[in-house]
Each structure stands twice: as C-alpha cells, then as structure tokens.
PDB file of N, CA and C in Angstrom:
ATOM      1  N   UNK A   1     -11.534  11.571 -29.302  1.00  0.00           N
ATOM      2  CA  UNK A   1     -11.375  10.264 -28.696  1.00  0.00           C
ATOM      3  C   UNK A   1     -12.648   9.466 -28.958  1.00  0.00           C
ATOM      4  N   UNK A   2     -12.534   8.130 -29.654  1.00  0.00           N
ATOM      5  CA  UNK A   2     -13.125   7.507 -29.457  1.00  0.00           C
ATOM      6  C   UNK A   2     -14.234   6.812 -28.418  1.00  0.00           C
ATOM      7  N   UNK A   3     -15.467   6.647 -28.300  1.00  0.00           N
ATOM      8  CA  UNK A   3     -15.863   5.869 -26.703  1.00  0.00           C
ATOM      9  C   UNK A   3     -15.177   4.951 -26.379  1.00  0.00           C
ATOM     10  N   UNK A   4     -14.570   4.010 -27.325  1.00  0.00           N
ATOM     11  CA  UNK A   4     -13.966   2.752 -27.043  1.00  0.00           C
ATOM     12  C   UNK A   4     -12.457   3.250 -25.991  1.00  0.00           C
ATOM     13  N   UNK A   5     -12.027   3.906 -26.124  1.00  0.00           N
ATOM     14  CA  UNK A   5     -11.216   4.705 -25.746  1.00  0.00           C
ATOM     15  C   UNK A   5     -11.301   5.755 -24.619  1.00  0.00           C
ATOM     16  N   UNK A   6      -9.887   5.393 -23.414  1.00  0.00           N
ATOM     17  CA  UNK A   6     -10.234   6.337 -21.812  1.00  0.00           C
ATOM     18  C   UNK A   6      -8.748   6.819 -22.096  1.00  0.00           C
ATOM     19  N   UNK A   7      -9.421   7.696 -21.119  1.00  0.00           N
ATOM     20  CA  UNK A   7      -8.114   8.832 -20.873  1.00  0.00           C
ATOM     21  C   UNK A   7      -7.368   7.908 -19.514  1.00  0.00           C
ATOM     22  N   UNK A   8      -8.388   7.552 -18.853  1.00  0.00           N
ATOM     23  CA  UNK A   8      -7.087   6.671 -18.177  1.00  0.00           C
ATOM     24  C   UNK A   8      -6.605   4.547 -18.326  1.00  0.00           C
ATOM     25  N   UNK A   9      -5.399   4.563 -17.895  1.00  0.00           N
ATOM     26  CA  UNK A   9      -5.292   3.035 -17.578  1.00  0.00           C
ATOM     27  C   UNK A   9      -6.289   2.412 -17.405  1.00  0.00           C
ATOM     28  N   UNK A  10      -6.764   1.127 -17.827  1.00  0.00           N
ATOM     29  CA  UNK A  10      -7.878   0.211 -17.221  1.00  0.00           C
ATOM     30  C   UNK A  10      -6.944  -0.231 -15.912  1.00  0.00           C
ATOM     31  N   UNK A  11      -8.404  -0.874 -15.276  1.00  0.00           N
ATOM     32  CA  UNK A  11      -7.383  -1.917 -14.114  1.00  0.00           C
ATOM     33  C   UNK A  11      -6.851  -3.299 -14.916  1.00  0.00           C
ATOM     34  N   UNK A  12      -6.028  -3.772 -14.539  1.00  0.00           N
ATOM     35  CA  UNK A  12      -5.506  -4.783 -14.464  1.00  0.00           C
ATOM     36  C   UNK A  12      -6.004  -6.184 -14.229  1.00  0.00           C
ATOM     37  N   UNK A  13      -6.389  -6.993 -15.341  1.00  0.00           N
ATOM     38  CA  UNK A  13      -7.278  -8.579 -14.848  1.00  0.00           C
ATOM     39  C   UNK A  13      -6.585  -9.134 -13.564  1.00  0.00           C
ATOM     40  N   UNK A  14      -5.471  -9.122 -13.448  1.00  0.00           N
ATOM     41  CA  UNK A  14      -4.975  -9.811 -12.331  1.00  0.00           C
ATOM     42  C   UNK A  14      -4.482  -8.703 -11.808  1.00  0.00           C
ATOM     43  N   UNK A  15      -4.405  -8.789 -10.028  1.00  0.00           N
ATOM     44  CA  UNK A  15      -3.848  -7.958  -9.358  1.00  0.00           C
ATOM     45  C   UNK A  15      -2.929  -7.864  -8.958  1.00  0.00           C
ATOM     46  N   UNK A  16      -1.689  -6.984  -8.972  1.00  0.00           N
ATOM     47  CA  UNK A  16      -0.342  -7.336  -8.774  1.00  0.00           C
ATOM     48  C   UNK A  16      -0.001  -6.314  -7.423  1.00  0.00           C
ATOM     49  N   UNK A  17       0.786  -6.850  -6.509  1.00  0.00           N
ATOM     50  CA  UNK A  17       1.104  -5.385  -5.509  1.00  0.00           C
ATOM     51  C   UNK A  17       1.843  -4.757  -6.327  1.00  0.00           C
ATOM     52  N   UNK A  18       1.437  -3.531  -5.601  1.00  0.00           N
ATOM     53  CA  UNK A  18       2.145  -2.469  -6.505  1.00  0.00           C
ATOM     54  C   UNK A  18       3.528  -1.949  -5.940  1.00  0.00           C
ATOM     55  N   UNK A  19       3.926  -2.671  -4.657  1.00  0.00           N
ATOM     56  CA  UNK A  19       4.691  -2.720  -4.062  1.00  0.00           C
ATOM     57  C   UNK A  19       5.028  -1.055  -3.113  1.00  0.00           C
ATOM     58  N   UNK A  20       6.189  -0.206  -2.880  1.00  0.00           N
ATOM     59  CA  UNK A  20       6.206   0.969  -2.485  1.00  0.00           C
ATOM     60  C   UNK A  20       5.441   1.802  -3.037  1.00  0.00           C
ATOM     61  N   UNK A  21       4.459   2.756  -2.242  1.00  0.00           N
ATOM     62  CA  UNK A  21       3.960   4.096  -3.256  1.00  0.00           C
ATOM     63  C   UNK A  21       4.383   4.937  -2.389  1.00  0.00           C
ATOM     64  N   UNK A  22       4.295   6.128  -3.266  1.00  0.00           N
ATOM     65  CA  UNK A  22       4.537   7.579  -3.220  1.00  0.00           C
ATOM     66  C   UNK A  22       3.011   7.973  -2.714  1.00  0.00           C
ATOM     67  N   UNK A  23       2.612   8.885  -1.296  1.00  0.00           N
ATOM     68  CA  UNK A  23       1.248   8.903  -1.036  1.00  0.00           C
ATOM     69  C   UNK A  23       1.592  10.393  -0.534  1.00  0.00           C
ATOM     70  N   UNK A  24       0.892  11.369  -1.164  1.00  0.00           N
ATOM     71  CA  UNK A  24       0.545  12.791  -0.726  1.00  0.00           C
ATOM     72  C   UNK A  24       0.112  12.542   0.370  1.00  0.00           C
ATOM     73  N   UNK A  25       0.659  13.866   1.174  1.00  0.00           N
ATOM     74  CA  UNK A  25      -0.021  14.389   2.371  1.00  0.00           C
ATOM     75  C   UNK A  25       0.017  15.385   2.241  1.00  0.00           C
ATOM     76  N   UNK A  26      -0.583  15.959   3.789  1.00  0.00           N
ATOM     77  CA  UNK A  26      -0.595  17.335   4.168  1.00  0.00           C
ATOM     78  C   UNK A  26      -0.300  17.412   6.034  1.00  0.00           C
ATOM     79  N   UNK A  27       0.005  18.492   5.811  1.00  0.00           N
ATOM     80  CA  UNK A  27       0.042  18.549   7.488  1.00  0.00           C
ATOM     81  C   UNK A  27      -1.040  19.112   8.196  1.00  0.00           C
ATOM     82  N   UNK A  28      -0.884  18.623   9.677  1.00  0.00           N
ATOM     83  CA  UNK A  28      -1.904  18.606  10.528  1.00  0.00           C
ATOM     84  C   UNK A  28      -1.885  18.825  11.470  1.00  0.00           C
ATOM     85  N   UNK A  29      -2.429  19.193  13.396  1.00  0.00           N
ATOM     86  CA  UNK A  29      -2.252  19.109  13.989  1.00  0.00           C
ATOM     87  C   UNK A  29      -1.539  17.680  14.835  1.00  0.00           C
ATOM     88  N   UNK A  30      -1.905  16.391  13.813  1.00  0.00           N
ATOM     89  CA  UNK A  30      -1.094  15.375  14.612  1.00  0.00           C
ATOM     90  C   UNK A  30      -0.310  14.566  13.780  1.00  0.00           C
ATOM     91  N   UNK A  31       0.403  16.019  13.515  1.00  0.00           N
ATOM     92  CA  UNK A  31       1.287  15.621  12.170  1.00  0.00           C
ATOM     93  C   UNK A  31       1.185  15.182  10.535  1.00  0.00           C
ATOM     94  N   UNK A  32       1.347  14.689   9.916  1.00  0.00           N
ATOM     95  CA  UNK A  32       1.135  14.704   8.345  1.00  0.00           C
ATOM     96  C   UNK A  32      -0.033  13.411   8.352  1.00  0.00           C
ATOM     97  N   UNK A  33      -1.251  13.673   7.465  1.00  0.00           N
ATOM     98  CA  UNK A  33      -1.896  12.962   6.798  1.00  0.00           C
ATOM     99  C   UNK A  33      -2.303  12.543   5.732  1.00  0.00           C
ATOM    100  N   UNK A  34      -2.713  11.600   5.213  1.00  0.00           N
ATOM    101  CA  UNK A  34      -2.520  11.044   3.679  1.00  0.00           C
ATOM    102  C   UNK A  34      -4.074  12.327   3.165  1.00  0.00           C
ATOM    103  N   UNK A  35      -3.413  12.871   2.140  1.00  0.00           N
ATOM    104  CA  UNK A  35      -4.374  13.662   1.209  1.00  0.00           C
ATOM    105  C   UNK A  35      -5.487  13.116   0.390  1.00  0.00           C
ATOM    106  N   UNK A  36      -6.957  13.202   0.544  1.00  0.00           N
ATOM    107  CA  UNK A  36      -7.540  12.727  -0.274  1.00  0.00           C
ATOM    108  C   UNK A  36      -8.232  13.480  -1.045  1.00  0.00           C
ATOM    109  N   UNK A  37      -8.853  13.068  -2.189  1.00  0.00           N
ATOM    110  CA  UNK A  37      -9.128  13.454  -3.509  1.00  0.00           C
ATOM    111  C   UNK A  37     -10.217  13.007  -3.882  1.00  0.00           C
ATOM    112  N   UNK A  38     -11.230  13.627  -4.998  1.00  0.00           N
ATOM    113  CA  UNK A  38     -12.557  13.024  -4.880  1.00  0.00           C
ATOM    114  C   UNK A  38     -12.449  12.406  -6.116  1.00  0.00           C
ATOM    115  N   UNK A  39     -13.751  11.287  -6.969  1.00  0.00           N
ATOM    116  CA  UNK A  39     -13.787  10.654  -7.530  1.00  0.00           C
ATOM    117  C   UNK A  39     -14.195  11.327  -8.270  1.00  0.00           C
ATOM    118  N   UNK A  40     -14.478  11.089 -10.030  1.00  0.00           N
ATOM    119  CA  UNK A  40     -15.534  11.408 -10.588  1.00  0.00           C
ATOM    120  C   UNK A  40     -16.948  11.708 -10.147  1.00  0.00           C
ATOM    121  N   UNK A  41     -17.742  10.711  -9.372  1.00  0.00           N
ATOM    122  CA  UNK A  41     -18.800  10.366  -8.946  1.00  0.00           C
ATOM    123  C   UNK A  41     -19.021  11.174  -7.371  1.00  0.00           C
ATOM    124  N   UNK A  42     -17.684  11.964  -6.622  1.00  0.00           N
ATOM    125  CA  UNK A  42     -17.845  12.501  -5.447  1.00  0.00           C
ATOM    126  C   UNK A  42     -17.292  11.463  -4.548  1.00  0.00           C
ATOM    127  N   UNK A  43     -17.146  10.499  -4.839  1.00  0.00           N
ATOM    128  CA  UNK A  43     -16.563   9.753  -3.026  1.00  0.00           C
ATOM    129  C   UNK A  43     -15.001  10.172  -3.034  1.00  0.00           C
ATOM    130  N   UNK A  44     -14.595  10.051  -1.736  1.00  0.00           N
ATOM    131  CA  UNK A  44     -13.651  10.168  -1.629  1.00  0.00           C
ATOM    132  C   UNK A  44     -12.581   9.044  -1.489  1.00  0.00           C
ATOM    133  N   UNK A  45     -10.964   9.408  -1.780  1.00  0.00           N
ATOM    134  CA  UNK A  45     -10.526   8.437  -1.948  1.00  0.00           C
ATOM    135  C   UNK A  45      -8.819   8.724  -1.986  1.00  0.00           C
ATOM    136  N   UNK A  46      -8.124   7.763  -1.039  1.00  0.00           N
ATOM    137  CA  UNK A  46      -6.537   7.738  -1.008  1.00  0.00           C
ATOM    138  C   UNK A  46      -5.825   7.374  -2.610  1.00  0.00           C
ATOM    139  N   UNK A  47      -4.758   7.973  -2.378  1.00  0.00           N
ATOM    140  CA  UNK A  47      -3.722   8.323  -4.041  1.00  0.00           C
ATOM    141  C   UNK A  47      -2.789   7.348  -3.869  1.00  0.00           C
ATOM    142  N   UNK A  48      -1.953   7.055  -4.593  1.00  0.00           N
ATOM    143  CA  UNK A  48      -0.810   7.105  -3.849  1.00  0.00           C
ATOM    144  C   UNK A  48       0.313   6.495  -5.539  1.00  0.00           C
ATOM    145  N   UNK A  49       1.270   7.167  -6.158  1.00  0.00           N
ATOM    146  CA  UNK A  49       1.877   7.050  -7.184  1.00  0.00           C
ATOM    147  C   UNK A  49       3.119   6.345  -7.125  1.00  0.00           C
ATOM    148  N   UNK A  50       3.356   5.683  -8.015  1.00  0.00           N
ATOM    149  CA  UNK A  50       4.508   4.354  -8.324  1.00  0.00           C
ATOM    150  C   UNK A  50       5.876   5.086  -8.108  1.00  0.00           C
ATOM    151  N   UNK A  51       5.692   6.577  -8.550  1.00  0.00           N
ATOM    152  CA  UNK A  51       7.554   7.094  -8.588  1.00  0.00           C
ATOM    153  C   UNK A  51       7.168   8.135  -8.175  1.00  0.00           C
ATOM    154  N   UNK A  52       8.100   8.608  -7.465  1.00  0.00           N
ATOM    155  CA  UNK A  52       8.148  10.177  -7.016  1.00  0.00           C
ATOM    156  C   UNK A  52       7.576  11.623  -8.400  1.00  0.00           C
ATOM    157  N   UNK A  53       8.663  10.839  -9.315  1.00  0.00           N
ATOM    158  CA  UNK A  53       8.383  11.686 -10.500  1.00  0.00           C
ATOM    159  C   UNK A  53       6.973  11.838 -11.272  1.00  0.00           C
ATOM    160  N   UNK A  54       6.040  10.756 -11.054  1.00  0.00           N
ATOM    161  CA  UNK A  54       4.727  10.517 -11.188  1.00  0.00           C
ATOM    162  C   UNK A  54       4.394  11.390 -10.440  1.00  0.00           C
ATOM    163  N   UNK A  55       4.444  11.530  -8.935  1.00  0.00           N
ATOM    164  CA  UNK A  55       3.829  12.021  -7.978  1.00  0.00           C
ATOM    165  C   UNK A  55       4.148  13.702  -8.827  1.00  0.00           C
ATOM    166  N   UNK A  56       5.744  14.329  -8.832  1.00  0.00           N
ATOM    167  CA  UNK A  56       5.535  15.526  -9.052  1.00  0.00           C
ATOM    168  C   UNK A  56       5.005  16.040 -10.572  1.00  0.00           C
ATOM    169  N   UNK A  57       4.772  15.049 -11.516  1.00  0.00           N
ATOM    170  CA  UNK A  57       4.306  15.512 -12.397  1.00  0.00           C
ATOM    171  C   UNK A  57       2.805  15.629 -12.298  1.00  0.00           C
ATOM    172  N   UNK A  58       2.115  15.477 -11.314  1.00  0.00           N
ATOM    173  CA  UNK A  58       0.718  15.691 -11.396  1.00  0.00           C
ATOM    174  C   UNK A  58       0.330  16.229 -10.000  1.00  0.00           C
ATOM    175  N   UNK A  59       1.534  16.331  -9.612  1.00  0.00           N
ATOM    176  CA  UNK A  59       0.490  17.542  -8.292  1.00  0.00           C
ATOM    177  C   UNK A  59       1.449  18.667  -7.634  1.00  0.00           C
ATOM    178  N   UNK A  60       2.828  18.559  -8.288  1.00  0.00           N
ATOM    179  CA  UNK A  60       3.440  19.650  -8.281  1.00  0.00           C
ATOM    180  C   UNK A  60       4.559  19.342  -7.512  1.00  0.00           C
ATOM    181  N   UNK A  61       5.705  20.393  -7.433  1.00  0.00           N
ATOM    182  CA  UNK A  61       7.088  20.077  -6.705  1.00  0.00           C
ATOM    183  C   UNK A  61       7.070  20.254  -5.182  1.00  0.00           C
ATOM    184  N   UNK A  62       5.827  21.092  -4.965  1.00  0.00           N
ATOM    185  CA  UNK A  62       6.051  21.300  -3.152  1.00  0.00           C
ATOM    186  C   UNK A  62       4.698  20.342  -3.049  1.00  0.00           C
ATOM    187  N   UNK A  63       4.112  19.297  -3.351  1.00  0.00           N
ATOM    188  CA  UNK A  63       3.767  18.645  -2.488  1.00  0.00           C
ATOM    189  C   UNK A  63       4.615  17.267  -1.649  1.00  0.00           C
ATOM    190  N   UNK A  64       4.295  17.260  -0.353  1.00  0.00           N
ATOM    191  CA  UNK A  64       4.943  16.574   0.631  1.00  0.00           C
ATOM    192  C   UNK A  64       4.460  14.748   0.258  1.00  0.00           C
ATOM    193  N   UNK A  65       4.985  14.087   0.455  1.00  0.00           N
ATOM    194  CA  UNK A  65       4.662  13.115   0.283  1.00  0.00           C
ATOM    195  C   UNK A  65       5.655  11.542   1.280  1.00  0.00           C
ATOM    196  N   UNK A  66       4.852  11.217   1.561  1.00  0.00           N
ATOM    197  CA  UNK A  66       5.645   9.844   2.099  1.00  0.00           C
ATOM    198  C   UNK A  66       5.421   8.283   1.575  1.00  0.00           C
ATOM    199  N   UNK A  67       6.351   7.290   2.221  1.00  0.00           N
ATOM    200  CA  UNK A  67       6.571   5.985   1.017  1.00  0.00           C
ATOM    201  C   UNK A  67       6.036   5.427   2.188  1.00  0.00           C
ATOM    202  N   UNK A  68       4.882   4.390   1.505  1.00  0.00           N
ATOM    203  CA  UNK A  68       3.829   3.525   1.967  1.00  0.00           C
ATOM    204  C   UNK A  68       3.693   1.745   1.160  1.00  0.00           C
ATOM    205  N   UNK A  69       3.469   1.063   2.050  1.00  0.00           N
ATOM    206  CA  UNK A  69       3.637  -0.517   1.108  1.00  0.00           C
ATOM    207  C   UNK A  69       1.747   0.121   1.082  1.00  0.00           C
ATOM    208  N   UNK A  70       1.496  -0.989  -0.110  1.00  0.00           N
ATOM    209  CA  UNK A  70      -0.036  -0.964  -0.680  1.00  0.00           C
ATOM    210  C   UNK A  70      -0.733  -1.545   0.511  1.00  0.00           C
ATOM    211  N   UNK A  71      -0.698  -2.066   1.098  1.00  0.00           N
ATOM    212  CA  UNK A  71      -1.754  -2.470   2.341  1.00  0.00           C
ATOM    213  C   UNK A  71      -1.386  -1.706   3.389  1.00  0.00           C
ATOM    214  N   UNK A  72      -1.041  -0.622   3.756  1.00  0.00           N
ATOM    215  CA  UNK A  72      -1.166   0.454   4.734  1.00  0.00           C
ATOM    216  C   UNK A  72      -2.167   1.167   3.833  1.00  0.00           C
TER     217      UNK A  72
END
C-alpha cells in the first residue's frame, strides 16, 4: 500500500446523518450497554455500523446489538 493510501474510509467533507445504526453492546448489571473500543492512539470510543450485516461481519454472529439514531 501506498502512503497516499488507508485501509480505512476518509471522513466525509460534508456531514450527513447517518441515520439508524447498529451499536454493540454487552450486558450488565443494569442491563445492556453500548460496547466500547479503543482507538489507534488508546482513547476510547462508541461504534456503531450502518447494517446489521456490517455489524456481523466484523465482530461476529453472537454479538448483541441494538438500533440507535446518530445523536443518542
């Protein structure tokens, strides 16, 4: 791979809602919470994928997940 070249998507010049996501959880004592994941750099940070099928192709068939608008 080129430098000019990422393994992932850039962002987007303009911002569009992304409308419903798909957001991993896990369960908890006060019931299911959104799963977070660390950055490259170590911070941490909420997921949340456009299609279900997104969701199970990158984190597997038994993870739990619930549908969230982008500003929750």
């Amino acid at each position: 791979m080129s430098p000019v070249e990422h393994s992932e998507d850039p962002e987007p010049c303009e911002r569009v809602p992304a409308g419903l996501l798909f957001v991993p959880v896990r369960s908890g004592p006060a019931g299911c919470t959104a799963r977070f994941f660390r950055t490259p750099l170590g911070g941490r940070t909420a997921v949340g994928f456009t299609s279900a099928a997104k969701l199970t192709a990158t984190l597997g068939t038994d993870q739990a997940s619930i549908r969230l608008c982008e500003p929750a």
